[in-house]
PDB file of N, CA and C in Angstrom:
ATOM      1  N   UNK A   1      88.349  79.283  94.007  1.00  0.00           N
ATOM      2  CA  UNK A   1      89.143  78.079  93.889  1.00  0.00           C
ATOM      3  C   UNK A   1      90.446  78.406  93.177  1.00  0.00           C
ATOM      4  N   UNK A   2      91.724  77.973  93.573  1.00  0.00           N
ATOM      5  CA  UNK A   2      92.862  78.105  93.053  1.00  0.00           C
ATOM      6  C   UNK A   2      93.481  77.064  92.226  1.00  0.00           C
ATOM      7  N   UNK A   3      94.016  77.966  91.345  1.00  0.00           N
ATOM      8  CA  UNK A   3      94.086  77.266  89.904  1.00  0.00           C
ATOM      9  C   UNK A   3      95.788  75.817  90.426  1.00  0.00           C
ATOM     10  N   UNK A   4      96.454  76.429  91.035  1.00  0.00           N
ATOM     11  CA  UNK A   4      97.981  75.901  91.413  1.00  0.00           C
ATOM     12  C   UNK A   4      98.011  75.951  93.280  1.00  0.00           C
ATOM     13  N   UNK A   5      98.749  75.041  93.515  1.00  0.00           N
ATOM     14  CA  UNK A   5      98.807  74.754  94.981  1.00  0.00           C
ATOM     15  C   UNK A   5     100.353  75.265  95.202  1.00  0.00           C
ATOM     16  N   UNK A   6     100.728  75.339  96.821  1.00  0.00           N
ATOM     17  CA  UNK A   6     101.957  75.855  97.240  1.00  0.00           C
ATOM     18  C   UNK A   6     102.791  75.302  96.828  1.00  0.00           C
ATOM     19  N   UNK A   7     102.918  73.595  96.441  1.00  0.00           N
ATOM     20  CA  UNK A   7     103.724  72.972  95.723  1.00  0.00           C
ATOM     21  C   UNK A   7     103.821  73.445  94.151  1.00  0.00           C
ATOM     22  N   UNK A   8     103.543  74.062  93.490  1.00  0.00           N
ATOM     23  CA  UNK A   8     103.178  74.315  92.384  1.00  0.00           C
ATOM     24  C   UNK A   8     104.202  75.378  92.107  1.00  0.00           C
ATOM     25  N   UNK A   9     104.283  76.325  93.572  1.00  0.00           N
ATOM     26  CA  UNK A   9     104.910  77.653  93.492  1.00  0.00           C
ATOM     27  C   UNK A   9     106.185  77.341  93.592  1.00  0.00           C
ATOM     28  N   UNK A  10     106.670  76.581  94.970  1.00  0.00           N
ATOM     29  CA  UNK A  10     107.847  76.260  95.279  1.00  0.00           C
ATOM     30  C   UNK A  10     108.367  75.674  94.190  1.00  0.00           C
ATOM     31  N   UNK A  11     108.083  74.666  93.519  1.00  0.00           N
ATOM     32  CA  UNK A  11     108.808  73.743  92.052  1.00  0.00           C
ATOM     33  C   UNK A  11     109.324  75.150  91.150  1.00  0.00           C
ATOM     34  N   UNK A  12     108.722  76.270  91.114  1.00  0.00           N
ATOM     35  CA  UNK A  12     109.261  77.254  90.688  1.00  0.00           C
ATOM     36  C   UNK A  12     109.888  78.179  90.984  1.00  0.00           C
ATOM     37  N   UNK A  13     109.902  78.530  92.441  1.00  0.00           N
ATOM     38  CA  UNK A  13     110.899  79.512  93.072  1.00  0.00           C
ATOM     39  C   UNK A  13     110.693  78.978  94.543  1.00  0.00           C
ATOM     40  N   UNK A  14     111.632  78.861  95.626  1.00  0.00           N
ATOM     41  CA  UNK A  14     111.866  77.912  96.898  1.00  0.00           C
ATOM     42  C   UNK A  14     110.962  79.241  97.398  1.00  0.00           C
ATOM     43  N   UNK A  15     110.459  78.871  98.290  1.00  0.00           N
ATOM     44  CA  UNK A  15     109.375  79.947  99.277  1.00  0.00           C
ATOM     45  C   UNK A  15     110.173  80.211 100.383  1.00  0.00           C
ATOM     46  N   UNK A  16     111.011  79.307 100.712  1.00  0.00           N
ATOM     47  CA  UNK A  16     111.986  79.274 102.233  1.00  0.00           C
ATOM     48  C   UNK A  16     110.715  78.764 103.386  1.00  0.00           C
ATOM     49  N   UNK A  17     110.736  80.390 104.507  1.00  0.00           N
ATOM     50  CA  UNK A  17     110.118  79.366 105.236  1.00  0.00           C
ATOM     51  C   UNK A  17     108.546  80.472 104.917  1.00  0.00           C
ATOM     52  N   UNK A  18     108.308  80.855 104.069  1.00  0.00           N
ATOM     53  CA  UNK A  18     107.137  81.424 103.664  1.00  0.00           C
ATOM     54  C   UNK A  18     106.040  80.589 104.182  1.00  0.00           C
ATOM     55  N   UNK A  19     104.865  80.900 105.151  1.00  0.00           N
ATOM     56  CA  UNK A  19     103.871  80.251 105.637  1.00  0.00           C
ATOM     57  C   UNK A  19     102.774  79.575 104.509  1.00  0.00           C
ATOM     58  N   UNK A  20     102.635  78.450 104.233  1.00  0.00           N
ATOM     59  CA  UNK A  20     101.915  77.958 103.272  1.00  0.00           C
ATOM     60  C   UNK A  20     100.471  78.460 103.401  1.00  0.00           C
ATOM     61  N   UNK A  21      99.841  78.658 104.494  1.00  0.00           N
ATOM     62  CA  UNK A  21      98.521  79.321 104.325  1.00  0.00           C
ATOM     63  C   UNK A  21      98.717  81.027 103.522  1.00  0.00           C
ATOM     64  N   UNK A  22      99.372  81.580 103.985  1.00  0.00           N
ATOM     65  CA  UNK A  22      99.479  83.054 103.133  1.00  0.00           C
ATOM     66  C   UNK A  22      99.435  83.170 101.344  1.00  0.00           C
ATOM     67  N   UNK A  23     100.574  81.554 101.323  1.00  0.00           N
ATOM     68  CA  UNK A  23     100.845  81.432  99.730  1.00  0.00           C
ATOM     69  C   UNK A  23      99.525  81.323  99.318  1.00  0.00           C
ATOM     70  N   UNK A  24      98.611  80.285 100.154  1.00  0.00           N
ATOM     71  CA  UNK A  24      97.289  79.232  99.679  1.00  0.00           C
ATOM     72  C   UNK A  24      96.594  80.511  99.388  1.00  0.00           C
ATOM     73  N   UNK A  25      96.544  81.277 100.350  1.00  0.00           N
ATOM     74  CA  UNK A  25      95.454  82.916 100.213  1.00  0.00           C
ATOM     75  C   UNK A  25      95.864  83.765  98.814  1.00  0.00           C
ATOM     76  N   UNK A  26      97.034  83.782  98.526  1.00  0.00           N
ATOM     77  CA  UNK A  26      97.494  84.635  97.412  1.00  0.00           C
ATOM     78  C   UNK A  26      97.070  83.969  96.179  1.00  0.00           C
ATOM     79  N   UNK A  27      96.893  82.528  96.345  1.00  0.00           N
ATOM     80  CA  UNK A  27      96.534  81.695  95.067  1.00  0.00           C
ATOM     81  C   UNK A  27      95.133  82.008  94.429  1.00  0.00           C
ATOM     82  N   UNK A  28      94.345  81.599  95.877  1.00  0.00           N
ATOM     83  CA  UNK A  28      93.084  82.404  95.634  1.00  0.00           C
ATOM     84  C   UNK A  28      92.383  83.839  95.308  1.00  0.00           C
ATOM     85  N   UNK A  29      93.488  84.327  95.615  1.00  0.00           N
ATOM     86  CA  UNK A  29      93.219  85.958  94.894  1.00  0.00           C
ATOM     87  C   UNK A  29      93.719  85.934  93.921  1.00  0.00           C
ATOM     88  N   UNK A  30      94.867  85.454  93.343  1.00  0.00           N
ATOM     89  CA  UNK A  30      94.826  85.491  91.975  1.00  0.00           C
ATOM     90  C   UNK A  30      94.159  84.442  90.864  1.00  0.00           C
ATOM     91  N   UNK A  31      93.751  83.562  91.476  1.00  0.00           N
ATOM     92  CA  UNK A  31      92.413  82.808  90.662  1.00  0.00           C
ATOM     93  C   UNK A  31      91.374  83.989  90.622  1.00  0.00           C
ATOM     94  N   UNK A  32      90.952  84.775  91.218  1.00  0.00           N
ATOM     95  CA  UNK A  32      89.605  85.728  91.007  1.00  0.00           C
ATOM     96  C   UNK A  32      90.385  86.560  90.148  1.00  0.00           C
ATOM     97  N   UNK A  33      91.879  87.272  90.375  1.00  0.00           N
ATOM     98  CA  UNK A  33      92.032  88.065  89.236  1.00  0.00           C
ATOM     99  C   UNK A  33      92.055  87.662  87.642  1.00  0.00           C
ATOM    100  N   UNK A  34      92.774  86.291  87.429  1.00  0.00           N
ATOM    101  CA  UNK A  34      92.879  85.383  86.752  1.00  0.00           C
ATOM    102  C   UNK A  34      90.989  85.337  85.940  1.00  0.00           C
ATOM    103  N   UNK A  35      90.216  85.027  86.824  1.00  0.00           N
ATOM    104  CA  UNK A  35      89.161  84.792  85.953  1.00  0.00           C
ATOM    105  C   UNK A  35      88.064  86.162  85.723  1.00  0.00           C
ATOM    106  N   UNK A  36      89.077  87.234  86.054  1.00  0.00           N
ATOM    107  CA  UNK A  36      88.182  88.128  85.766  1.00  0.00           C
ATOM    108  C   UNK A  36      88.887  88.424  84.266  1.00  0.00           C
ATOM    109  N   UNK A  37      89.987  88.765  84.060  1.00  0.00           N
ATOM    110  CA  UNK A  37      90.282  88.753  82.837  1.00  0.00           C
ATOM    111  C   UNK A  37      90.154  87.270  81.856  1.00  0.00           C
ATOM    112  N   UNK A  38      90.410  85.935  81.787  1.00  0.00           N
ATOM    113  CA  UNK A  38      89.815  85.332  80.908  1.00  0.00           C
ATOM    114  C   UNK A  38      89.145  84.104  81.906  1.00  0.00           C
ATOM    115  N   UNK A  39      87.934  83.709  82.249  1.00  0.00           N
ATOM    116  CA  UNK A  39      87.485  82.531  82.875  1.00  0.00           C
ATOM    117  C   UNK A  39      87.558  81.260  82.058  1.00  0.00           C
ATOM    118  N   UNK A  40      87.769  81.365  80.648  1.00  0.00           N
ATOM    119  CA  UNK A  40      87.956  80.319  79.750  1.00  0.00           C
ATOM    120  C   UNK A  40      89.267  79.734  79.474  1.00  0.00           C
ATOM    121  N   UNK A  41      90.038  80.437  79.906  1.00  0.00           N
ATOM    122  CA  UNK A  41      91.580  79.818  79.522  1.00  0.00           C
ATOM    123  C   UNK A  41      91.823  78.598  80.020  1.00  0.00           C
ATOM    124  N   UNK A  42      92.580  78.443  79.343  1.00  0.00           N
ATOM    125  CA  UNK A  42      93.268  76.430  79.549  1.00  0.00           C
ATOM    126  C   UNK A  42      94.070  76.880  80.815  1.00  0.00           C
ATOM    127  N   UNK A  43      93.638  75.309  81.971  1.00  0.00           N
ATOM    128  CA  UNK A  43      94.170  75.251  83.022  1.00  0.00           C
ATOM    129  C   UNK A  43      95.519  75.665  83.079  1.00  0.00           C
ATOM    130  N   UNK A  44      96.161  75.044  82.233  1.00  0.00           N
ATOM    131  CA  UNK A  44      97.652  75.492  82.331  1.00  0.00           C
ATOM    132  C   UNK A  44      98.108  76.643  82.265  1.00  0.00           C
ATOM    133  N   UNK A  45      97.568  77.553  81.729  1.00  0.00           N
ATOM    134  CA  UNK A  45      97.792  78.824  81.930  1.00  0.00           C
ATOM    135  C   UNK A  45      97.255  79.313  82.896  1.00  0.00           C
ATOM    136  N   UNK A  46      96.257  78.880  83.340  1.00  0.00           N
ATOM    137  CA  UNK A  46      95.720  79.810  84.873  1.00  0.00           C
ATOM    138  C   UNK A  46      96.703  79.203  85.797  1.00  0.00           C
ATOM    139  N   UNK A  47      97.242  77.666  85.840  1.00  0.00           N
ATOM    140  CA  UNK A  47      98.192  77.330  86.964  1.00  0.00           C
ATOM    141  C   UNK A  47      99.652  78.429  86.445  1.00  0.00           C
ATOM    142  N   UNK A  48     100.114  78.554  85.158  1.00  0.00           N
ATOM    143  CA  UNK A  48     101.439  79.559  85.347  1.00  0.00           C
ATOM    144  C   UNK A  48     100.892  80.707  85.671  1.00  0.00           C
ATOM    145  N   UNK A  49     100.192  81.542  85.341  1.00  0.00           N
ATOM    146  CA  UNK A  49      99.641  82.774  86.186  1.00  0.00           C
ATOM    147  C   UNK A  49      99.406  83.057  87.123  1.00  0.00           C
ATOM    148  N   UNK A  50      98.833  81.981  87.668  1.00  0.00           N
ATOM    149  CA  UNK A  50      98.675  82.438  89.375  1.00  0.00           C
ATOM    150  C   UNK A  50     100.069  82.035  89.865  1.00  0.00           C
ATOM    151  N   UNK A  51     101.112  81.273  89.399  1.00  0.00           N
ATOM    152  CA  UNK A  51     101.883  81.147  90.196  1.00  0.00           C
ATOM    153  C   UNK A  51     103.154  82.367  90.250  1.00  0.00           C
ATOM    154  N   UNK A  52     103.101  82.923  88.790  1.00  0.00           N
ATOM    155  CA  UNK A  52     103.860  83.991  88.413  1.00  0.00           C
ATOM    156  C   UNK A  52     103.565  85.056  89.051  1.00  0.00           C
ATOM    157  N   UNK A  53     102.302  85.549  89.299  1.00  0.00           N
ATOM    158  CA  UNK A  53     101.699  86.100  90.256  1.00  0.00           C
ATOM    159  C   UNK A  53     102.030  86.259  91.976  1.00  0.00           C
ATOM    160  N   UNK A  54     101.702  85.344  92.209  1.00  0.00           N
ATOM    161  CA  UNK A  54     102.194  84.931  93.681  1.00  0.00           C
ATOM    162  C   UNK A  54     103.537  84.882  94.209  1.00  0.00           C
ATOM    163  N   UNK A  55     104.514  84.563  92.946  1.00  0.00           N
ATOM    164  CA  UNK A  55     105.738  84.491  92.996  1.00  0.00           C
ATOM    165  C   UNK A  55     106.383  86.556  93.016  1.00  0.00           C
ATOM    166  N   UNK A  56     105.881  86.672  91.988  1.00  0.00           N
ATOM    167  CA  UNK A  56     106.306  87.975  91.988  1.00  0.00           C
ATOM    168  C   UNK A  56     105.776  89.246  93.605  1.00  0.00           C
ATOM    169  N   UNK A  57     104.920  88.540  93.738  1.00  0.00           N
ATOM    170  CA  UNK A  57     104.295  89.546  94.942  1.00  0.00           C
ATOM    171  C   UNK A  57     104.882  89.154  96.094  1.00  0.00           C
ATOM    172  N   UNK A  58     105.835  87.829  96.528  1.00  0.00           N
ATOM    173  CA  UNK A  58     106.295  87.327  97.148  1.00  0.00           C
ATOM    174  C   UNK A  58     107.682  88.077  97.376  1.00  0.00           C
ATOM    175  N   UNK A  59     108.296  87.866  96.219  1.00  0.00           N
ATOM    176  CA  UNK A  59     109.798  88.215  96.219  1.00  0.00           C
ATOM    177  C   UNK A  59     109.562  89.631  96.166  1.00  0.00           C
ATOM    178  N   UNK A  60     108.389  90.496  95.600  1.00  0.00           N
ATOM    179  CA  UNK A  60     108.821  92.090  95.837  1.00  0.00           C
ATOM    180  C   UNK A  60     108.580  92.385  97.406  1.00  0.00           C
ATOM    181  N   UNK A  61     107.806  91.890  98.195  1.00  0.00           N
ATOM    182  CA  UNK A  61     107.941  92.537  99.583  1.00  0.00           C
ATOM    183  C   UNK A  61     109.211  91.105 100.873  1.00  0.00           C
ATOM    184  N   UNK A  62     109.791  90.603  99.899  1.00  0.00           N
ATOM    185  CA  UNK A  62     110.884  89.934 100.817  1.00  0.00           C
ATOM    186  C   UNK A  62     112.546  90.292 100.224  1.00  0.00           C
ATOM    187  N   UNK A  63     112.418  90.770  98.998  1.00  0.00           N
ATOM    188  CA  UNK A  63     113.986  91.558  98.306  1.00  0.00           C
ATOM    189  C   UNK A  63     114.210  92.369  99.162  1.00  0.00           C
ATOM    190  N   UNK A  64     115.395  92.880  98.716  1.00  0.00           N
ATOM    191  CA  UNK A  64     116.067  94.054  99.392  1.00  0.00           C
ATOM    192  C   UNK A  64     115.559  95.150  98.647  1.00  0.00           C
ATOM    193  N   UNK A  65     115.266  95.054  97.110  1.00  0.00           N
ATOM    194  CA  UNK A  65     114.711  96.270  96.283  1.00  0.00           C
ATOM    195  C   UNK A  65     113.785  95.210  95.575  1.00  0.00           C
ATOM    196  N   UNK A  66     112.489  95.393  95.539  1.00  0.00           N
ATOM    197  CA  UNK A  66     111.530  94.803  95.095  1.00  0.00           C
ATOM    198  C   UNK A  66     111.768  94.279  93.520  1.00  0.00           C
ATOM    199  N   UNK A  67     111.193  93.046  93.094  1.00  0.00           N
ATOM    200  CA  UNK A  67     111.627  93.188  91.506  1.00  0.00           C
ATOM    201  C   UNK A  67     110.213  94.512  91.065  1.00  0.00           C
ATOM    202  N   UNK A  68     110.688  95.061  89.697  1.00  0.00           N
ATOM    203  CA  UNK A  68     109.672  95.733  89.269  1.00  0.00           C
ATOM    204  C   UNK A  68     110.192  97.240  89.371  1.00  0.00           C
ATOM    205  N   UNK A  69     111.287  97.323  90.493  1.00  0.00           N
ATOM    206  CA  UNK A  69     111.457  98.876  91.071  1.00  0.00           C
ATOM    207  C   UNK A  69     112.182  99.396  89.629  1.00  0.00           C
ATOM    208  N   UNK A  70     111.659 101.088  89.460  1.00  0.00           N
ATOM    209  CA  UNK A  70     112.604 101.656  88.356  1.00  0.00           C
ATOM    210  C   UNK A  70     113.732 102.857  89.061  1.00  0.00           C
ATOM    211  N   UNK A  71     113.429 103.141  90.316  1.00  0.00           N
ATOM    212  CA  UNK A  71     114.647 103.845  91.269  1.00  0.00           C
ATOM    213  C   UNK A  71     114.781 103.419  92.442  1.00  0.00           C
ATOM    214  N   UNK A  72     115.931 103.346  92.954  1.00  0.00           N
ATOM    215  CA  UNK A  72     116.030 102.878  94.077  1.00  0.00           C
ATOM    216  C   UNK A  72     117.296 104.120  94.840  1.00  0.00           C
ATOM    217  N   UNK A  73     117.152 104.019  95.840  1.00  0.00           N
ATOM    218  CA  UNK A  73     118.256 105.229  96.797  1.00  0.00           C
ATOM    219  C   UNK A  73     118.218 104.190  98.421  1.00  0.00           C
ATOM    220  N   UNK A  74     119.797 104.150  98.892  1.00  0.00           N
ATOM    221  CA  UNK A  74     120.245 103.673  99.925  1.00  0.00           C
ATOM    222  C   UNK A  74     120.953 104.406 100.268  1.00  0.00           C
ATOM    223  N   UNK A  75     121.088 104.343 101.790  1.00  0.00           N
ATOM    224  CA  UNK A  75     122.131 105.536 102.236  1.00  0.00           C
ATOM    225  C   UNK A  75     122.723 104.808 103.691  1.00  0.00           C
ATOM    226  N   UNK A  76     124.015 104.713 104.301  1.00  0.00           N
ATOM    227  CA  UNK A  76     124.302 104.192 105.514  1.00  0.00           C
ATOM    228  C   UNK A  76     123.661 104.209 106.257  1.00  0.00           C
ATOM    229  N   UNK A  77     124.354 105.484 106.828  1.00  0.00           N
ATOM    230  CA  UNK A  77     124.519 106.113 108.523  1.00  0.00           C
ATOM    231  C   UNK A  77     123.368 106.732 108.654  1.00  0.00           C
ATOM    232  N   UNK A  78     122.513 107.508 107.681  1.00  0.00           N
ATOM    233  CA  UNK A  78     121.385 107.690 108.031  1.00  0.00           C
ATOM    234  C   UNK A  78     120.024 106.759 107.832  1.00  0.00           C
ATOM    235  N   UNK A  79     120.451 105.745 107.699  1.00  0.00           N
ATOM    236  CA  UNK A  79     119.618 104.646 107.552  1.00  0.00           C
ATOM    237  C   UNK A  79     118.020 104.639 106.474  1.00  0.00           C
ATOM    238  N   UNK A  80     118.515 105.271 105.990  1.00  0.00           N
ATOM    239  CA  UNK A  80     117.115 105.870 104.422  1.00  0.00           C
ATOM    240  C   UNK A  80     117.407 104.966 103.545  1.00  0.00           C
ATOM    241  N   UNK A  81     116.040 104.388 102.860  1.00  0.00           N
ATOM    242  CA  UNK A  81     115.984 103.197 101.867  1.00  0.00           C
ATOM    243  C   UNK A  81     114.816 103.571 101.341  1.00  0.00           C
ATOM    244  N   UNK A  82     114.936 104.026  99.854  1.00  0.00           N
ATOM    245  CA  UNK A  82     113.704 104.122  99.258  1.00  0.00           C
ATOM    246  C   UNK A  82     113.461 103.549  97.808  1.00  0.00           C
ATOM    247  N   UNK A  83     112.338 103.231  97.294  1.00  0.00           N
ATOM    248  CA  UNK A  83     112.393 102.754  95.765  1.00  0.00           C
ATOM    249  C   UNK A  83     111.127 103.024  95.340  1.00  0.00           C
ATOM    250  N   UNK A  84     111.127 103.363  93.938  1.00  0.00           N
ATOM    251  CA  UNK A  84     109.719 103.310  93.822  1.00  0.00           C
ATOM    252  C   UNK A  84     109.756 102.162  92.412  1.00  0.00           C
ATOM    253  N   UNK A  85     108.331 101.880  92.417  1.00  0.00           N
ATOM    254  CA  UNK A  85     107.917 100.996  91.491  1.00  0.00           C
ATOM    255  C   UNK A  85     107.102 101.054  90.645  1.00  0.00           C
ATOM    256  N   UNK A  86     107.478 100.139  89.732  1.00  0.00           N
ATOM    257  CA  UNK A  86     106.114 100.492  88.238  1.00  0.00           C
ATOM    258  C   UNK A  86     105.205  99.858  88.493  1.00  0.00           C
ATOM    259  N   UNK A  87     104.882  98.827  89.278  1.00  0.00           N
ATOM    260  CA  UNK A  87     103.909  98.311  89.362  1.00  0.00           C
ATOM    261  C   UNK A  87     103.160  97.708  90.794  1.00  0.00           C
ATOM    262  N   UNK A  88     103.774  98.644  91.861  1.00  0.00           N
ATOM    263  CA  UNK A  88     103.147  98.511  92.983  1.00  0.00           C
ATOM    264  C   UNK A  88     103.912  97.725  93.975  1.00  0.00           C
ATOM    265  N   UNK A  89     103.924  97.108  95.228  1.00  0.00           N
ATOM    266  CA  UNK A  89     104.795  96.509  95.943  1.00  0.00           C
ATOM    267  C   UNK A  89     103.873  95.459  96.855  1.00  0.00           C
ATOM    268  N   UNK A  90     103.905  94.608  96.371  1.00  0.00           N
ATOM    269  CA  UNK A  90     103.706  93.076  97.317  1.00  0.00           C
ATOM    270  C   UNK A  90     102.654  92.452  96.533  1.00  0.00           C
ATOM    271  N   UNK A  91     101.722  93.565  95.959  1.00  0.00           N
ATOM    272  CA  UNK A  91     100.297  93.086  95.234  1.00  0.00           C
ATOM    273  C   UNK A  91     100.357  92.281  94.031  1.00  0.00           C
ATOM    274  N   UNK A  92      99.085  91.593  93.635  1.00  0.00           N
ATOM    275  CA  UNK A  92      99.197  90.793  92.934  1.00  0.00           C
ATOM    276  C   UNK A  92      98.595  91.564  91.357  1.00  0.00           C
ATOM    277  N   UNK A  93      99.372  91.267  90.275  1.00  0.00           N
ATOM    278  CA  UNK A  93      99.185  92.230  89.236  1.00  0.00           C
ATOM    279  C   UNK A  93      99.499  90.835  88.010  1.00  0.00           C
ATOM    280  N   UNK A  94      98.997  91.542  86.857  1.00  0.00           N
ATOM    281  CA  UNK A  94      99.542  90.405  85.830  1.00  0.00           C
ATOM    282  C   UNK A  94      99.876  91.407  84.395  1.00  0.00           C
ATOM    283  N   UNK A  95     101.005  90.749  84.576  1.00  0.00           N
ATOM    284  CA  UNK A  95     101.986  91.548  83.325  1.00  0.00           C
ATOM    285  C   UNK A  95     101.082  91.201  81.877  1.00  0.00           C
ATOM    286  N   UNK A  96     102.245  91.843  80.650  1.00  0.00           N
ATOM    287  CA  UNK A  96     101.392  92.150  79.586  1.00  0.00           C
ATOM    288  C   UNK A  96     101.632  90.534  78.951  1.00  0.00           C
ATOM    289  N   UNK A  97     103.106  89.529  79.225  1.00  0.00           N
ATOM    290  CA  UNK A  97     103.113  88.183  78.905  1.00  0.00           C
ATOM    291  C   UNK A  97     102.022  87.332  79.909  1.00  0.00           C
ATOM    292  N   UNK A  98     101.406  87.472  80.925  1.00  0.00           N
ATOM    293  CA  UNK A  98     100.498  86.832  81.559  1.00  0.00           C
ATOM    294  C   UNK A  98      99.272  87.366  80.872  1.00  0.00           C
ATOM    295  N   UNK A  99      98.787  88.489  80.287  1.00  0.00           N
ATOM    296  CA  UNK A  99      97.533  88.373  80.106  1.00  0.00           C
ATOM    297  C   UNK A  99      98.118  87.976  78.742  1.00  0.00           C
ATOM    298  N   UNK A 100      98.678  87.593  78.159  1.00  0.00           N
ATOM    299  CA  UNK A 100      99.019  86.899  76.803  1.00  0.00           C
ATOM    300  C   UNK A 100      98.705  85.504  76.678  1.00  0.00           C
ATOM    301  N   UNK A 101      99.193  85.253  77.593  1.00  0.00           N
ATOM    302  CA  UNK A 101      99.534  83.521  78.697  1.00  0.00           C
ATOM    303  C   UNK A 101      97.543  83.215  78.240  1.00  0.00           C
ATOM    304  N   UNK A 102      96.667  84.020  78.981  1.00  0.00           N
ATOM    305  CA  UNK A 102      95.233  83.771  79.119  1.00  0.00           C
ATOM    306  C   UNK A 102      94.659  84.305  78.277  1.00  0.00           C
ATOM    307  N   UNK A 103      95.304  84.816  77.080  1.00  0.00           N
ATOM    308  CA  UNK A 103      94.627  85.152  75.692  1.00  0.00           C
ATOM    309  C   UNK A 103      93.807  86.176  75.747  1.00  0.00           C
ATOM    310  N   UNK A 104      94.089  87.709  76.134  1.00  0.00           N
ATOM    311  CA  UNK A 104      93.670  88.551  76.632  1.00  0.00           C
ATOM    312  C   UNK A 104      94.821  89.592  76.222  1.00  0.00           C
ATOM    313  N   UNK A 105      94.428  90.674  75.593  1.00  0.00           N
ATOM    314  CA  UNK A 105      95.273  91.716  76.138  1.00  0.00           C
ATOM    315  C   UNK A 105      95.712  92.224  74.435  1.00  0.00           C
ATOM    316  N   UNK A 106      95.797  93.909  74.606  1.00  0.00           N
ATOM    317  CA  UNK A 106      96.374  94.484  73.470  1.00  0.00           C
ATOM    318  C   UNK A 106      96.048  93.918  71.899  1.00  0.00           C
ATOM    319  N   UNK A 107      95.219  93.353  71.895  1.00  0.00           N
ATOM    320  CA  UNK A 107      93.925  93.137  70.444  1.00  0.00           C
ATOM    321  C   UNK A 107      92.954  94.132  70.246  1.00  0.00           C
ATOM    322  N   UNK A 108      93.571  94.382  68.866  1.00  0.00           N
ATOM    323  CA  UNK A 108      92.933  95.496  68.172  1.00  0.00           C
ATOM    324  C   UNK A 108      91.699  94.620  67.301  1.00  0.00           C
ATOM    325  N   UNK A 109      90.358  95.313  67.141  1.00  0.00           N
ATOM    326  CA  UNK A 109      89.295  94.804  66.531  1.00  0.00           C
ATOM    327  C   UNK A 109      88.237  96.063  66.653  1.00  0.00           C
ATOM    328  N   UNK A 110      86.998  95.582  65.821  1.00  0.00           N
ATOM    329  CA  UNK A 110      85.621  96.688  65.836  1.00  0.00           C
ATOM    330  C   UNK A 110      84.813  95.310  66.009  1.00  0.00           C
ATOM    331  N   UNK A 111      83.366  96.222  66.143  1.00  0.00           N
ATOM    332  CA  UNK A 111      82.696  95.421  66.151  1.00  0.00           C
ATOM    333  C   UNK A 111      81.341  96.696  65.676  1.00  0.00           C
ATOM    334  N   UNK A 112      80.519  95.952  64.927  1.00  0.00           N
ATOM    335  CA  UNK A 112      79.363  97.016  64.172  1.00  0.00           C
ATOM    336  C   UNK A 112      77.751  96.589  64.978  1.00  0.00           C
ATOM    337  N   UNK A 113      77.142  97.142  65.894  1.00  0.00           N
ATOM    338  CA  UNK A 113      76.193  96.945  66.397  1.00  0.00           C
ATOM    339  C   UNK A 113      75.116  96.758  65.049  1.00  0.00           C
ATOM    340  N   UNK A 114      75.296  97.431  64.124  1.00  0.00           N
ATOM    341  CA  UNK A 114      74.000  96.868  63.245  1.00  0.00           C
ATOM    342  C   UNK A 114      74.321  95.784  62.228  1.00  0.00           C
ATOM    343  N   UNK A 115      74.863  94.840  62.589  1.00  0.00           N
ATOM    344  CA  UNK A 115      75.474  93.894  61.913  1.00  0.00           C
ATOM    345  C   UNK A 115      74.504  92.627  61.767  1.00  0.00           C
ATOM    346  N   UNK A 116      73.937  92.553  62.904  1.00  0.00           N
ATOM    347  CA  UNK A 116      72.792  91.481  62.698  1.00  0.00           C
ATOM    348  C   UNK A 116      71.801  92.021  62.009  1.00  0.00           C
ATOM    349  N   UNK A 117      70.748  93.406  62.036  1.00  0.00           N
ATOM    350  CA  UNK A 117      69.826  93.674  61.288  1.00  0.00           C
ATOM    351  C   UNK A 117      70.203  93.744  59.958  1.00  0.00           C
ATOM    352  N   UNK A 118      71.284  93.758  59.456  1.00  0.00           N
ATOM    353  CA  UNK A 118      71.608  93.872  58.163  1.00  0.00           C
ATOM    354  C   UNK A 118      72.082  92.158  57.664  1.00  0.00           C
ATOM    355  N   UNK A 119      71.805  91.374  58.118  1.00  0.00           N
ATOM    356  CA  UNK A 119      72.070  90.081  58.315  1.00  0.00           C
ATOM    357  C   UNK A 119      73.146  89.394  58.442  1.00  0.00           C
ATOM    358  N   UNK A 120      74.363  89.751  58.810  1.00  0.00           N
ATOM    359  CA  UNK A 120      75.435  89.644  58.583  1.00  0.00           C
ATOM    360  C   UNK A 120      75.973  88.935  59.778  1.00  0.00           C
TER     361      UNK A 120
END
């Protein structure tokens, strides 16, 4: 089940004529990524995540240079276009402010397995 609908996405970046079933499919994959890292988070953050999500995987395979790319090379006449990226191209990924967003991510802690027999 998806956390944000195609209207949800567009209010945040215009889709053009992006097919609303593809968006609807991307929503739903990032609701499963979404609840694999926190299933408890407040709706509102699973609706900006999946949409940040969807948005970003959108605009990297419809740019001219994907967002995300750290080199890029164009050339005329021989018609060569290449870029590479830090974080993959079209797929759906969630940055280090999205798993922040769902209260997840880069927390340092221990935890002592004999903590209960010692009653604690």
């Amino acid at each position: 089940m998806a956390y944000a609908t195609y209207e949800d996405v567009q209010k945040r970046k215009d889709m053009g004529g992006l097919n609303v079933d593809s968006v609807t499919a991307l929503l739903d994959d990032a609701a499963i990524i979404v609840d694999a890292y926190n299933k408890i988070a407040s709706d509102d953050a699973k609706k900006l995540v999946s949409c940040n999500m969807v948005i970003r995987a959108v605009e990297s395979s419809n740019e001219g240079v994907p967002i995300g790319t750290t080199q890029a090379t164009a050339t005329a006449l021989g018609y060569s276009q290449t870029w590479t990226n830090s974080n993959g191209s079209g797929e759906l990924y969630l940055t280090k402010l999205d798993k922040k967003i769902l209260g997840v991510g880069n927390k340092i802690g221990s935890s002592n397995p004999y903590q209960e027999l010692m009653g604690g």
